[in-house]
C-alpha atoms as a PDB file:
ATOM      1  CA  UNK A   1     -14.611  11.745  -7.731  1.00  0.00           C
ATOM      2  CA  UNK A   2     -16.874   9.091  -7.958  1.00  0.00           C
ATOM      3  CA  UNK A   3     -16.567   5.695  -5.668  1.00  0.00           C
ATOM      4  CA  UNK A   4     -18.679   3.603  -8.374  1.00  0.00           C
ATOM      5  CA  UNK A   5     -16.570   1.622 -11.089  1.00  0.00           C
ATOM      6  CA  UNK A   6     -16.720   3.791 -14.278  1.00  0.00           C
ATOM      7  CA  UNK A   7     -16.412   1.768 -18.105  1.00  0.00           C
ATOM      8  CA  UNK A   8     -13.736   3.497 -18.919  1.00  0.00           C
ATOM      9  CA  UNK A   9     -10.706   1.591 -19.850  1.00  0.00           C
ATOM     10  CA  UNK A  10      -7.053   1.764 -20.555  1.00  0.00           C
ATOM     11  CA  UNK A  11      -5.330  -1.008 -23.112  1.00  0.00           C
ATOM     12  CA  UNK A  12      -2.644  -3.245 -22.124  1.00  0.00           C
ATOM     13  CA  UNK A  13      -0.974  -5.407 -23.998  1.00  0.00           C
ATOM     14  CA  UNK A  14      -0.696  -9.273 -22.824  1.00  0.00           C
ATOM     15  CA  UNK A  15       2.702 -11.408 -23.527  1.00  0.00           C
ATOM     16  CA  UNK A  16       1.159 -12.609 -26.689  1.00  0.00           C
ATOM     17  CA  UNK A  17       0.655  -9.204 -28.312  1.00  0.00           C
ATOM     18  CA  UNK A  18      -3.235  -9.080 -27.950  1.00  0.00           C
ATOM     19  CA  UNK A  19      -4.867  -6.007 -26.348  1.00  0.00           C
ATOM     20  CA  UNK A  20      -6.106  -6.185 -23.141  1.00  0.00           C
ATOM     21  CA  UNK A  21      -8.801  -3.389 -21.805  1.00  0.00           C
ATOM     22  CA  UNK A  22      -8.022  -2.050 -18.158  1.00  0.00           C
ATOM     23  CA  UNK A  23     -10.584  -0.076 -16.255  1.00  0.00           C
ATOM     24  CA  UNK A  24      -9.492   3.303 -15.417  1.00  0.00           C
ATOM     25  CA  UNK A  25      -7.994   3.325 -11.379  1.00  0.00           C
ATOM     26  CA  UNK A  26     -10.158   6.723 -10.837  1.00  0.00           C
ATOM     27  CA  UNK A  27     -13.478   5.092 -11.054  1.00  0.00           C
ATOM     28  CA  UNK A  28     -12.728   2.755  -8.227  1.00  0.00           C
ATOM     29  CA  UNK A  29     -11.465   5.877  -5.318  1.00  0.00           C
ATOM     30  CA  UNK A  30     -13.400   7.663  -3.524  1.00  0.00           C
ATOM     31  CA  UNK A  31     -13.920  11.637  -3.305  1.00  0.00           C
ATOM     32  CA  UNK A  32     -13.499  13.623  -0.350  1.00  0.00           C
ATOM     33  CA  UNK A  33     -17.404  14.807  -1.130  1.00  0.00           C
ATOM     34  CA  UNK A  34     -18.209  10.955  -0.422  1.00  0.00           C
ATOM     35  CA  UNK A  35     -16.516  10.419   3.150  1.00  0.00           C
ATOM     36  CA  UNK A  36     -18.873  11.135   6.431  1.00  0.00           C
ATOM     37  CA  UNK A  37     -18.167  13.027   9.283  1.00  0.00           C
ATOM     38  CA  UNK A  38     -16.636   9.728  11.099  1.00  0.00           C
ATOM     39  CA  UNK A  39     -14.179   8.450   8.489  1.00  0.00           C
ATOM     40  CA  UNK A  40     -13.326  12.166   8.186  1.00  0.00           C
ATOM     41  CA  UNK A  41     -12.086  12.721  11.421  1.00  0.00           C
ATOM     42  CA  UNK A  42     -10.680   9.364  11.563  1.00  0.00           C
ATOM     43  CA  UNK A  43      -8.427  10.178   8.851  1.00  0.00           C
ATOM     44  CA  UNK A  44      -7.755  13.639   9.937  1.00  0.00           C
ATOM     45  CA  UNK A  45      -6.530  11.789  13.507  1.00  0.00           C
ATOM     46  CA  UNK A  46      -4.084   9.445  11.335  1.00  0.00           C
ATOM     47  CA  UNK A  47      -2.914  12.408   9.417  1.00  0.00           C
ATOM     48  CA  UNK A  48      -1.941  13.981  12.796  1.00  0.00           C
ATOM     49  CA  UNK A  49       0.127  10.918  13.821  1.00  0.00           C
ATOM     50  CA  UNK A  50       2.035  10.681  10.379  1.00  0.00           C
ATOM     51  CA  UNK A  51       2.926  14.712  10.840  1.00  0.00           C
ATOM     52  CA  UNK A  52       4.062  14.125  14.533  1.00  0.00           C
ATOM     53  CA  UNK A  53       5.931  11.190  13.327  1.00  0.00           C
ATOM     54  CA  UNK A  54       7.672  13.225  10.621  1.00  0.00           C
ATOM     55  CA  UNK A  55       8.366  16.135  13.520  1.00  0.00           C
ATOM     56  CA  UNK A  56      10.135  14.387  15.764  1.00  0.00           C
ATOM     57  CA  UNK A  57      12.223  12.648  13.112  1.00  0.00           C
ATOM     58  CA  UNK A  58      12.962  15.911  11.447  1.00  0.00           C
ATOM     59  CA  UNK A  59      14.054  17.129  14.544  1.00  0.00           C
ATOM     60  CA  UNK A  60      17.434  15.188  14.342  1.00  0.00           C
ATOM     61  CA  UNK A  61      17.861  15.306  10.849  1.00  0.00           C
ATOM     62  CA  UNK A  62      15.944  12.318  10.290  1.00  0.00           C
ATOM     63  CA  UNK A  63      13.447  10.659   8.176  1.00  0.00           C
ATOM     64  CA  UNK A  64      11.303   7.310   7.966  1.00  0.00           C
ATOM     65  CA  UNK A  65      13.582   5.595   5.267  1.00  0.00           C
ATOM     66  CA  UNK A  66      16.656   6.716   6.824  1.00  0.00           C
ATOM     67  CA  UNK A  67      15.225   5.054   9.756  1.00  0.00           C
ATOM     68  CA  UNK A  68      14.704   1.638   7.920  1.00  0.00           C
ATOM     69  CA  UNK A  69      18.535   1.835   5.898  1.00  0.00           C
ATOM     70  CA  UNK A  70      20.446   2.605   9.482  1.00  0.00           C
ATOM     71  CA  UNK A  71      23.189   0.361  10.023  1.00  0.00           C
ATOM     72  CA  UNK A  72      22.393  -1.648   6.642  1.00  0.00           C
ATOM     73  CA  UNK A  73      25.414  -1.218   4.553  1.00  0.00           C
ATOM     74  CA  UNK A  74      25.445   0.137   0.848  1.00  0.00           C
ATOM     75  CA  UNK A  75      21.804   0.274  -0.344  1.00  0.00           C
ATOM     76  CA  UNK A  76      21.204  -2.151  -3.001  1.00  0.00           C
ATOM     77  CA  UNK A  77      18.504  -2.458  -5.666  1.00  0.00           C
ATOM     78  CA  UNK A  78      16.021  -5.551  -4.588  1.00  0.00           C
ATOM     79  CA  UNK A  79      17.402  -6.189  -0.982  1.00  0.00           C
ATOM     80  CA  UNK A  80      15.232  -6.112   1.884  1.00  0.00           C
ATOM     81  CA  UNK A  81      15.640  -3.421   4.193  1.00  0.00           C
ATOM     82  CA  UNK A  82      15.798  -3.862   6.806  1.00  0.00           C
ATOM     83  CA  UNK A  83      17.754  -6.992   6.130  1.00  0.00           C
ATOM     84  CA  UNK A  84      15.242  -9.920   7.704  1.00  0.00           C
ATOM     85  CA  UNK A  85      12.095  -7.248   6.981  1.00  0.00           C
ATOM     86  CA  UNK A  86      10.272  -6.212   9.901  1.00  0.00           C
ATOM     87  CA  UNK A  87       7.770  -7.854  11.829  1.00  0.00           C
ATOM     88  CA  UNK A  88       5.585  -8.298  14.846  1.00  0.00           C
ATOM     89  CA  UNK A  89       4.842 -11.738  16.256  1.00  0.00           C
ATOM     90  CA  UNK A  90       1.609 -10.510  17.811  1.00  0.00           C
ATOM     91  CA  UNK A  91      -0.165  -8.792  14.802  1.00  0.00           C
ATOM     92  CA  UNK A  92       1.307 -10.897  12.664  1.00  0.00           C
ATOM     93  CA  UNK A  93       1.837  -7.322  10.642  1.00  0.00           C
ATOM     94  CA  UNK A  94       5.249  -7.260   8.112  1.00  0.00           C
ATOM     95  CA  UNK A  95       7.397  -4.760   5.879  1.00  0.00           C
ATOM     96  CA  UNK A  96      10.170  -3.828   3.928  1.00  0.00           C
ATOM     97  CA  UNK A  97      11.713  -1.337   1.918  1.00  0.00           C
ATOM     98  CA  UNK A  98      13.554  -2.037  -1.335  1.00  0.00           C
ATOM     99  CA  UNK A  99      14.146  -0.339  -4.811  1.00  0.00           C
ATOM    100  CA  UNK A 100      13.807  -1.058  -8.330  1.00  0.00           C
ATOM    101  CA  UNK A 101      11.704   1.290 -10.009  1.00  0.00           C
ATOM    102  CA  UNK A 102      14.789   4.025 -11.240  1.00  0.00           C
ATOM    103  CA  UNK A 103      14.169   7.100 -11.176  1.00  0.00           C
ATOM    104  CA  UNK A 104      10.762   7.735 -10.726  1.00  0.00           C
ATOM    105  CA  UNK A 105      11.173   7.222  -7.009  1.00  0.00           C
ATOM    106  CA  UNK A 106      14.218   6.366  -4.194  1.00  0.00           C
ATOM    107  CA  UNK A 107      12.398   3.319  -3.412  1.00  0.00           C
ATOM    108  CA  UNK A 108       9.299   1.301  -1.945  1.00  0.00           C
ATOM    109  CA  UNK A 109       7.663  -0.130   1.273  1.00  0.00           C
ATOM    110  CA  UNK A 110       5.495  -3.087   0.855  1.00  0.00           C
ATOM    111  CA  UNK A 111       3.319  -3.589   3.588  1.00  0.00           C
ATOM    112  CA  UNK A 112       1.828  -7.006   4.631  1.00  0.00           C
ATOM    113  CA  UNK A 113       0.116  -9.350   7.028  1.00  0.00           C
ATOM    114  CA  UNK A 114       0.545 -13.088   7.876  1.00  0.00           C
ATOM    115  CA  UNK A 115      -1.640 -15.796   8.462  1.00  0.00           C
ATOM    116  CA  UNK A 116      -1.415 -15.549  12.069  1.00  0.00           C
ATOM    117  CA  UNK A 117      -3.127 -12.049  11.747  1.00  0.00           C
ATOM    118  CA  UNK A 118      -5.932 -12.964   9.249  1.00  0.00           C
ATOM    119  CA  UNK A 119      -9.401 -12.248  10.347  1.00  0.00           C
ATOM    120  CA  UNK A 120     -11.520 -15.272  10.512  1.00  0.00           C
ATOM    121  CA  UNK A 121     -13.282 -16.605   6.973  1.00  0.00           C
ATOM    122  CA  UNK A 122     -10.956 -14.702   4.665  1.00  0.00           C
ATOM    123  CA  UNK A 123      -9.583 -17.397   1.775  1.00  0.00           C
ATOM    124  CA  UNK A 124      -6.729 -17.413  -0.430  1.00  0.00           C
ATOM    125  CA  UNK A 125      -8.448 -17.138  -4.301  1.00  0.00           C
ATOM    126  CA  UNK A 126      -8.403 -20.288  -5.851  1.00  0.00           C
ATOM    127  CA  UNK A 127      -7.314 -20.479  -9.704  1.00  0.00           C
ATOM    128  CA  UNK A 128      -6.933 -23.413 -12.180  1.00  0.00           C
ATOM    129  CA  UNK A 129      -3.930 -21.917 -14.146  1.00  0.00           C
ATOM    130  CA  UNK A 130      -2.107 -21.319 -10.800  1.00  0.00           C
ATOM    131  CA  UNK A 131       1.665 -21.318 -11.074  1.00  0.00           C
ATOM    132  CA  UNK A 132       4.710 -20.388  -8.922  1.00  0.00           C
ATOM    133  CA  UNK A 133       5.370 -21.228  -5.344  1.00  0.00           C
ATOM    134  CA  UNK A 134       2.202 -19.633  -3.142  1.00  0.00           C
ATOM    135  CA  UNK A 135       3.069 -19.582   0.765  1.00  0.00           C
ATOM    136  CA  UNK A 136       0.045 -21.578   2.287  1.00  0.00           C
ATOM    137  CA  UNK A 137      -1.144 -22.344   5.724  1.00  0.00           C
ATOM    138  CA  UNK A 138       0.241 -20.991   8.174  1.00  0.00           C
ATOM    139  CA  UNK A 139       3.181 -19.362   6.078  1.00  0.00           C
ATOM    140  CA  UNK A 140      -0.273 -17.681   3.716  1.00  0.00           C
ATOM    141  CA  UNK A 141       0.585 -13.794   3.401  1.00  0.00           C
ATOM    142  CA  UNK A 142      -1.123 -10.793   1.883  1.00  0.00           C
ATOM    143  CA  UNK A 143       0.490  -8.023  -0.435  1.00  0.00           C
ATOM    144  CA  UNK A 144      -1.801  -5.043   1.716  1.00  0.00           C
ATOM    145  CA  UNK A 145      -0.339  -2.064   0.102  1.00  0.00           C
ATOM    146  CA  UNK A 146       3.298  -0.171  -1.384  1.00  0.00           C
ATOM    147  CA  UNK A 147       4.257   3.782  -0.250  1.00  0.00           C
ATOM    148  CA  UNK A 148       6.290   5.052  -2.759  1.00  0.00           C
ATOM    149  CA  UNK A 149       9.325   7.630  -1.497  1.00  0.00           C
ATOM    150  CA  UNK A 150      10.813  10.044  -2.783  1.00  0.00           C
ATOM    151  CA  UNK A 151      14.440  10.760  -1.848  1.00  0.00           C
ATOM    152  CA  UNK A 152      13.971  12.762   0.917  1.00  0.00           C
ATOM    153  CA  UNK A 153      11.851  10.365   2.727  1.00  0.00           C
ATOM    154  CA  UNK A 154       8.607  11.443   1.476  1.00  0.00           C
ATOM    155  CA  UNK A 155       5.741   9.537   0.508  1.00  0.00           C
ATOM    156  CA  UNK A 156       4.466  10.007  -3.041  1.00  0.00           C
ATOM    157  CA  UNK A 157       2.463   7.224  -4.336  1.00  0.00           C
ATOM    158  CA  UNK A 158       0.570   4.114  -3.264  1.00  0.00           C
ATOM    159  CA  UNK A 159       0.404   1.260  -5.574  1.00  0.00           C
ATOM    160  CA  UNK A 160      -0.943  -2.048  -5.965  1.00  0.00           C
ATOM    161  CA  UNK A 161       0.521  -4.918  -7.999  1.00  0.00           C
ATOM    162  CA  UNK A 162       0.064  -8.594  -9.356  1.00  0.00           C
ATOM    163  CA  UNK A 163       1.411 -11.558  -7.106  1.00  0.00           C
ATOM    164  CA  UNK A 164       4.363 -12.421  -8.229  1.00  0.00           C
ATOM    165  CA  UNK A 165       6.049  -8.917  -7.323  1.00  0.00           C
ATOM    166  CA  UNK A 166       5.886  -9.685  -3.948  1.00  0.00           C
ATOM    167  CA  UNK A 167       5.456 -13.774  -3.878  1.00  0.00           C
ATOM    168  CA  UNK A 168       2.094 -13.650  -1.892  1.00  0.00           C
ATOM    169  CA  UNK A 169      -0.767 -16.209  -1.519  1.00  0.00           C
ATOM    170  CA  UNK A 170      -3.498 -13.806  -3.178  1.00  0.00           C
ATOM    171  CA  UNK A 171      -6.715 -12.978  -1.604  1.00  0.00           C
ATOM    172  CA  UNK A 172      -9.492 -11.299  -2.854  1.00  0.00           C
ATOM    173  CA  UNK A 173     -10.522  -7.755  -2.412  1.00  0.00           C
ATOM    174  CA  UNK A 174     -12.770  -8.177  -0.217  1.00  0.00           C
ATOM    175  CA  UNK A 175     -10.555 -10.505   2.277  1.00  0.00           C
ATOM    176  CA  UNK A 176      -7.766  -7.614   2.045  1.00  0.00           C
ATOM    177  CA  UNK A 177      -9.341  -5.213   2.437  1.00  0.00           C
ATOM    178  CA  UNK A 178     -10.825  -6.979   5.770  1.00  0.00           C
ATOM    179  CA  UNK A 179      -7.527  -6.917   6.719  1.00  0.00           C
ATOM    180  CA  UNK A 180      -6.045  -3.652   6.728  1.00  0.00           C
ATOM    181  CA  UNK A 181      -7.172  -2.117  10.295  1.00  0.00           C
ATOM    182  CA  UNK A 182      -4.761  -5.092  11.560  1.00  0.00           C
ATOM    183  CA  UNK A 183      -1.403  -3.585  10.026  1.00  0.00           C
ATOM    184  CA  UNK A 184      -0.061  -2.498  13.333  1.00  0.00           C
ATOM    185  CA  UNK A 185       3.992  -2.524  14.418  1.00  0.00           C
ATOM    186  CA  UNK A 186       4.112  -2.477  17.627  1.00  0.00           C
ATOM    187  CA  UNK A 187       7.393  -2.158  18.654  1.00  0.00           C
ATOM    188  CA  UNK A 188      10.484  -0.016  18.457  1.00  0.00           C
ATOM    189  CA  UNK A 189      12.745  -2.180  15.608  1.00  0.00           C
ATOM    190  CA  UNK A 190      14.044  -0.944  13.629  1.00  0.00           C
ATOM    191  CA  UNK A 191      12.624   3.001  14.677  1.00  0.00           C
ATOM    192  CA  UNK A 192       9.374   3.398  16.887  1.00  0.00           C
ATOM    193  CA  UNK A 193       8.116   6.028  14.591  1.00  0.00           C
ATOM    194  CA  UNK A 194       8.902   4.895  11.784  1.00  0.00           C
ATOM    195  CA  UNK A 195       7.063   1.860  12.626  1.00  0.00           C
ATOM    196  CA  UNK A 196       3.769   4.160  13.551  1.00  0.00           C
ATOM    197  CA  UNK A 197       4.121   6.161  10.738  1.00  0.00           C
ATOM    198  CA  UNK A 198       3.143   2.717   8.565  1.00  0.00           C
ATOM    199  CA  UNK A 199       0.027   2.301  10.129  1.00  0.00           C
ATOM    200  CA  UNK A 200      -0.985   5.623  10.817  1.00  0.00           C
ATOM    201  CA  UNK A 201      -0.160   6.226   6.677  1.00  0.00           C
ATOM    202  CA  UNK A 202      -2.729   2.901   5.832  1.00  0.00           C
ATOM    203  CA  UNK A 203      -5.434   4.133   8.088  1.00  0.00           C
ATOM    204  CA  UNK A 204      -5.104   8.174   6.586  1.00  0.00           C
ATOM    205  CA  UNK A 205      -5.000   6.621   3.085  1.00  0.00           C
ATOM    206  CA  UNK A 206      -7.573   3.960   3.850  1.00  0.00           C
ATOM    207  CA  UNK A 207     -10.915   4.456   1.599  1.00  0.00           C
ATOM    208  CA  UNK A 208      -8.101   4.887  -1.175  1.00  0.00           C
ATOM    209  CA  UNK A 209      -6.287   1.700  -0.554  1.00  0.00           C
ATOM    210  CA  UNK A 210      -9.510   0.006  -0.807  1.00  0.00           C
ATOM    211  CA  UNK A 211     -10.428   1.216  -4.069  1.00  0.00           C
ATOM    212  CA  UNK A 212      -6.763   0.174  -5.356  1.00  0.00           C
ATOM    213  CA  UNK A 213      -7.428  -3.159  -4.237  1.00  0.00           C
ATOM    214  CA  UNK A 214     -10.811  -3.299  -6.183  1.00  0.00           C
ATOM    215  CA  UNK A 215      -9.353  -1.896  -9.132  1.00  0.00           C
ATOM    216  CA  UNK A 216      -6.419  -4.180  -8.464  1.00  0.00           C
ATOM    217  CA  UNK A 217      -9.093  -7.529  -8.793  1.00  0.00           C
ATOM    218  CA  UNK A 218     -10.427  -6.022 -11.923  1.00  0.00           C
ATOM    219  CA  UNK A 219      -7.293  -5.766 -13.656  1.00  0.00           C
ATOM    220  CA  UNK A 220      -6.684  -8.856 -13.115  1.00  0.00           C
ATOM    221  CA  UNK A 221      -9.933  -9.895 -13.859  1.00  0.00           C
ATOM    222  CA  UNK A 222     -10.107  -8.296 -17.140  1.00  0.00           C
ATOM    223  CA  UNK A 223      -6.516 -10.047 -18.388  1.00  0.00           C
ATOM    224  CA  UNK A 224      -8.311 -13.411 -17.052  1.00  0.00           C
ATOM    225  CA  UNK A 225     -11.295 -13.252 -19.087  1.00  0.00           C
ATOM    226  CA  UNK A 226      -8.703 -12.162 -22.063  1.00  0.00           C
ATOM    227  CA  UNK A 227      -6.406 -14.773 -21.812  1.00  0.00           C
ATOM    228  CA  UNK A 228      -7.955 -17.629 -19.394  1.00  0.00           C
ATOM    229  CA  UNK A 229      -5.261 -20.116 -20.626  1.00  0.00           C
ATOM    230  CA  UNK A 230      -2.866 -18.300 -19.016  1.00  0.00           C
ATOM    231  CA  UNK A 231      -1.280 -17.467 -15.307  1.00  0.00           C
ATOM    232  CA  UNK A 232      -1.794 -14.064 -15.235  1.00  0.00           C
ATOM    233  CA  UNK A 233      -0.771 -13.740 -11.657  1.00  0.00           C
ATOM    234  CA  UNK A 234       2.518 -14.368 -12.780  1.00  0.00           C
ATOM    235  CA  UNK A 235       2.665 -12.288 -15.748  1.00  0.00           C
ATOM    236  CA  UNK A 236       5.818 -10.469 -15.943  1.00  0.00           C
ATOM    237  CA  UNK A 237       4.448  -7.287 -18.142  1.00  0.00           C
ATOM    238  CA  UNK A 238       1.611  -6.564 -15.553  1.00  0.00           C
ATOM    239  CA  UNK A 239       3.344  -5.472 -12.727  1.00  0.00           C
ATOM    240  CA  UNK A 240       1.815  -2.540 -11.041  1.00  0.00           C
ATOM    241  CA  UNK A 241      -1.976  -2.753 -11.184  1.00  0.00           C
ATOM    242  CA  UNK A 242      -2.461   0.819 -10.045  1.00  0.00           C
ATOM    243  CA  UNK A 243      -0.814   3.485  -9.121  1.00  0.00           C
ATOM    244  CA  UNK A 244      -2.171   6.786  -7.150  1.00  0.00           C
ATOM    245  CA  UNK A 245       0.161  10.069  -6.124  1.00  0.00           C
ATOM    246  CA  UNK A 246       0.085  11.442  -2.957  1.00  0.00           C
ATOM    247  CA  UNK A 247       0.914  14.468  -1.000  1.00  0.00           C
ATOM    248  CA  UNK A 248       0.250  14.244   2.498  1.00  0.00           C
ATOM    249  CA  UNK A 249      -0.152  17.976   3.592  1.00  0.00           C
ATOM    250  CA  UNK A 250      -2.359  18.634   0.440  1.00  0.00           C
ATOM    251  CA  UNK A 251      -4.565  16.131   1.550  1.00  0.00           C
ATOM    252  CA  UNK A 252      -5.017  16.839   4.957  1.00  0.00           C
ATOM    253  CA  UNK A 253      -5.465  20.579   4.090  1.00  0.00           C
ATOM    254  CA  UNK A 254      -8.417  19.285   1.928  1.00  0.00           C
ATOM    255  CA  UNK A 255      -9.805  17.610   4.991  1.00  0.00           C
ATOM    256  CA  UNK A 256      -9.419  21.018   6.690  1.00  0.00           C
ATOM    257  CA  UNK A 257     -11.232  22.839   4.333  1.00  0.00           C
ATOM    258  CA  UNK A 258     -14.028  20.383   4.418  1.00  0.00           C
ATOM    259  CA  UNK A 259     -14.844  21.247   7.628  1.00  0.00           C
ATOM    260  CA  UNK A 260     -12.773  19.124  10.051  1.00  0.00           C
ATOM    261  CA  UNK A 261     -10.949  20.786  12.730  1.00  0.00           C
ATOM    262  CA  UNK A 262      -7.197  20.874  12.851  1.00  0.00           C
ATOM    263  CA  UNK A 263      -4.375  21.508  15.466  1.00  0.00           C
ATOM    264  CA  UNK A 264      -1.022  20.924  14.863  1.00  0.00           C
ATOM    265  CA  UNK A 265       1.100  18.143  16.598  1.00  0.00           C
ATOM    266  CA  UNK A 266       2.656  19.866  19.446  1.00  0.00           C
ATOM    267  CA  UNK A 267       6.169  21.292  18.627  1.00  0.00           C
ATOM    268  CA  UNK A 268       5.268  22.112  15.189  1.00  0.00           C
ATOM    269  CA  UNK A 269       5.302  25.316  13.443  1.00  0.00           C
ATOM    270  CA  UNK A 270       2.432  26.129  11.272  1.00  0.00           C
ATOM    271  CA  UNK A 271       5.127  27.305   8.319  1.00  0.00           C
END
């Protein structure tokens, strides 16, 4: 696939009817064909971790969102679970896991980072038609990335989406994509590996999250120029900006037959 922005285009519709051209989500990712040696072996080493989280979870009948619901009461659409989201007060790294999507998934984690974490020079995007309560300061956060799950605590999907879903500040691209080697949970609330499956899931998926985050800028960039009167960051019909599916073990047994060598995470069968 290739990593440069194709002109092919999709057609939304805006909240006054008019048509509004999106550019397709698959010029903006990256093929396997266009990683090196480095970021393939990097990836290969997260894919490792998210399996060996997985194993030991599956060895008590567990999985990752089970992990995050435990001890949370009845599981309602749009609540936070956990119930005060997760956090780490030296990363500055955040999450939560809520549904509303129906049936095409059990639910969502958003995935964020805080002020506290930012790398240096990285600016929330200033815009004249700006509406809606942004955090600033010290409260600023940034919408990183959402894993989709399916119902038995699988990942499916990654998605980006517009501001308001998530009530962010908004930074560019660029600026988020600076930030997503600092998503990091480094403790054991509410489940230890649950918390490093996360990160170990943003740096396997990495090249792909950034190219949903530049395709996320020119969605919104393309309903600007159509509609420049207008707060399209808190545009109730554009929601999710892009949306890729996932399968973890097909992936990594693409890496494998790339070239990259593979072992198992100790304990685990090869079935």
């Amino acid at each position: 696939m290739n990593a440069t922005p194709s002109s092919a285009a999709t057609v939304a519709r805006s909240p006054g009817g008019a048509a509004v051209r999106e550019p397709e989500l698959a010029g903006f990712l990256p093929g396997l064909e266009d990683l090196g040696p480095t970021t393939r072996h990097a990836l290969l080493a997260a894919g490792q971790e998210v399996l060996e989280c997985r194993r030991v979870l599956a060895k008590a009948g567990l999985n990752v969102v089970g992990e995050v619901l435990r001890g949370q009461g009845e599981f309602v659409e749009m609540e936070h679970y956990p119930r005060d989201d997760v956090f780490d007060a030296e990363t500055h790294a955040q999450y939560y896991y809520h549904a509303h999507r129906g049936s095409i998934e059990h639910g969502h984690f958003h995935t964020f980072l805080r002020a506290g974490g930012m790398p240096a020079g990285v600016a929330p995007q200033a815009f004249a038609q700006a509406g809606g309560i942004r955090p600033t300061g010290d409260d600023a956060i940034s919408h990183l990335v959402a894993i989709s799950m399916d119902a038995w605590g699988e990942p499916i999907g990654l998605f980006s989406c517009n501001r308001w879903v998530t009530g962010e500040t908004w930074y560019p691209a660029a600026d988020v994509i600076r930030m997503l080697g600092r998503f990091e949970i480094d403790h054991a609330w509410p489940s230890w590996p649950a918390n490093r499956w996360l990160g170990a899931m943003l740096r396997l998926y990495r090249p792909w999250i950034e190219g949903l985050l530049r395709h996320r800028d020119a969605v919104i960039g393309a309903h600007l120029r159509a509609h420049p009167e207008q707060d399209v960051f808190e545009d109730r019909t554009l929601e999710i900006t892009g949306y890729l599916p996932l399968s973890v073990d097909r992936f990594l047994a693409a890496l494998v037959e790339g070239g990259e060598e593979y072992q198992p995470p100790s304990g685990r069968s090869d079935r």
